[in-house]
C-alpha atoms as a PDB file:
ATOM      1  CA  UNK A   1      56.337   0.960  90.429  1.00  0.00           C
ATOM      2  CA  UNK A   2      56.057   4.422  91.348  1.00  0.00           C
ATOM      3  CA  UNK A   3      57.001   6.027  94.609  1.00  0.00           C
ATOM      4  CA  UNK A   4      53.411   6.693  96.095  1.00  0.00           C
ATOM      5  CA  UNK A   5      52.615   2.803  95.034  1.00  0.00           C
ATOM      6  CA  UNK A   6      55.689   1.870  97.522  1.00  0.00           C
ATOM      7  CA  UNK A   7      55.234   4.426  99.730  1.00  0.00           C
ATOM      8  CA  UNK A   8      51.562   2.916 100.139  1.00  0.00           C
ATOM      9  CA  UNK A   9      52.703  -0.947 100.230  1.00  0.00           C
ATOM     10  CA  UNK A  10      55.788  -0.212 102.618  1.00  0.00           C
ATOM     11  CA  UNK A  11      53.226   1.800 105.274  1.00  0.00           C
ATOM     12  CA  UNK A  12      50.665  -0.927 105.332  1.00  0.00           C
ATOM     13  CA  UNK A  13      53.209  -3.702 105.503  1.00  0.00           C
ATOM     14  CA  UNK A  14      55.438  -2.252 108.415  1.00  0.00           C
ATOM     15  CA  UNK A  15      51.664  -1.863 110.581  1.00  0.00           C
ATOM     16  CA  UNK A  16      51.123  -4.941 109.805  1.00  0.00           C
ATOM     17  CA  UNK A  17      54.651  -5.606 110.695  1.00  0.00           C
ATOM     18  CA  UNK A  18      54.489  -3.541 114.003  1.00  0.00           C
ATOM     19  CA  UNK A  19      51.334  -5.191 115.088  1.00  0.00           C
ATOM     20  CA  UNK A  20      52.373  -8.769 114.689  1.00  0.00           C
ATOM     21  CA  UNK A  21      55.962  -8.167 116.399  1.00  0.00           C
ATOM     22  CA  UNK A  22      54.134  -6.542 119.609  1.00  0.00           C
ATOM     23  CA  UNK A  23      52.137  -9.326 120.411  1.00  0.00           C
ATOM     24  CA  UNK A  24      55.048 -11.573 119.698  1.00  0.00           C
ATOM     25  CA  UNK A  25      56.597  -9.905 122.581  1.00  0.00           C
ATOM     26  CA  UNK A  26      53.727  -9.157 125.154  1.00  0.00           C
ATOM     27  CA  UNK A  27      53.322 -13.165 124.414  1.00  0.00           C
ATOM     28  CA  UNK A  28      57.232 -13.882 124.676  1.00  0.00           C
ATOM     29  CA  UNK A  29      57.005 -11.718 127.820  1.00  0.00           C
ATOM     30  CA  UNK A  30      54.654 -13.714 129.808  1.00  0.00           C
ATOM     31  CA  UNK A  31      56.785 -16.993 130.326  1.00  0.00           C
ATOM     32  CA  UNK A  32      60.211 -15.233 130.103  1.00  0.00           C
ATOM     33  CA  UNK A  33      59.212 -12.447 132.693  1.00  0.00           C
ATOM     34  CA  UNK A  34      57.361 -14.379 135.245  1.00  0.00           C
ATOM     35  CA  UNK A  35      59.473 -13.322 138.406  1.00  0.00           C
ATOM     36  CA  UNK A  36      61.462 -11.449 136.629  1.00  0.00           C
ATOM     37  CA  UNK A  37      62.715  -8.186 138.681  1.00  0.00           C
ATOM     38  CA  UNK A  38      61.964  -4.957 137.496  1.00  0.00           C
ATOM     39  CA  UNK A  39      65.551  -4.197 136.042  1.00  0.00           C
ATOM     40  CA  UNK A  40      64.971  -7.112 133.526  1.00  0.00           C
ATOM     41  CA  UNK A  41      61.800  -6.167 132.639  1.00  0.00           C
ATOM     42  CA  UNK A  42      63.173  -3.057 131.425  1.00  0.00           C
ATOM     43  CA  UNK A  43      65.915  -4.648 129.426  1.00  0.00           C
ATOM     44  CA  UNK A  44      63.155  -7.014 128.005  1.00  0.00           C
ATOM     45  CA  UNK A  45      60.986  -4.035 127.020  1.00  0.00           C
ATOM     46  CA  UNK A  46      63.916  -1.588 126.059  1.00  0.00           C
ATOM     47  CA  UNK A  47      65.075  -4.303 123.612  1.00  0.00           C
ATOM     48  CA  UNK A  48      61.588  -5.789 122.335  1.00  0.00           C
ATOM     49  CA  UNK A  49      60.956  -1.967 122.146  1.00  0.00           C
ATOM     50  CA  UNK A  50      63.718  -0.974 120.039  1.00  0.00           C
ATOM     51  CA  UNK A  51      64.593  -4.422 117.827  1.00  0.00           C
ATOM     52  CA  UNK A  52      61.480  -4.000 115.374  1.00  0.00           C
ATOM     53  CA  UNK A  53      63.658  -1.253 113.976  1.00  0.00           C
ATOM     54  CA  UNK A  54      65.796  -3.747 112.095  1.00  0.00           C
ATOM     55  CA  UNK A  55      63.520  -5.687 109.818  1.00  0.00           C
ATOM     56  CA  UNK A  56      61.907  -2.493 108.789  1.00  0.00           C
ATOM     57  CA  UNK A  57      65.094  -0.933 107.435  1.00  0.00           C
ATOM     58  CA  UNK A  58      65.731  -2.595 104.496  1.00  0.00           C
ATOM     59  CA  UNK A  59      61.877  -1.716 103.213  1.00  0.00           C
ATOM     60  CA  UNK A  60      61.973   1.727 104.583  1.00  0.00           C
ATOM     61  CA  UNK A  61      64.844   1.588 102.019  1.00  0.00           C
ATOM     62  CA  UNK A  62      63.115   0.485  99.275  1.00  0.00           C
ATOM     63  CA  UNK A  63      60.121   2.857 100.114  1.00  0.00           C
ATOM     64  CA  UNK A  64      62.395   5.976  99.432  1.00  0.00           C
ATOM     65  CA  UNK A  65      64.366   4.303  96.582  1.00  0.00           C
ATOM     66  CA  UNK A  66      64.305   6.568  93.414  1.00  0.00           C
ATOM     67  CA  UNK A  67      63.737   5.168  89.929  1.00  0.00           C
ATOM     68  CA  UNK A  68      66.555   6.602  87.144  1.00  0.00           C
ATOM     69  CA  UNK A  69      65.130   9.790  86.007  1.00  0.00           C
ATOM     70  CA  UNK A  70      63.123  10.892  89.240  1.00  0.00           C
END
């Protein structure tokens, strides 16, 4: 498979990706935050905001891999 081909799979599966995981969280926020103070909200969000980055790695990985003689 050549590098656009992944380039093109990887950037329509991490939107999908990215979409999916923020309504996970506005929909994990709802029960866990009711009442919440405002410090833990911005833990909540600070972590929800940052943790997507994790699953993406290993296919932003494979998005920039090189084939032998590239």
């Amino acid at each position: 498979m050549g590098r656009r081909t992944r380039k093109l799979i990887g950037t329509a599966a991490i939107l999908l990706f990215v979409i999916a995981y923020a309504l996970l969280v506005m929909a994990l926020a709802q029960p866990v935050l009711k009442g919440a103070g405002p410090v833990t909200q911005l833990l909540f969000y600070a972590l929800g905001g940052l943790a997507w980055i994790l699953p993406i790695m290993p296919l932003i990985a494979w998005m920039e891999r090189r084939r032998e003689g590239e």
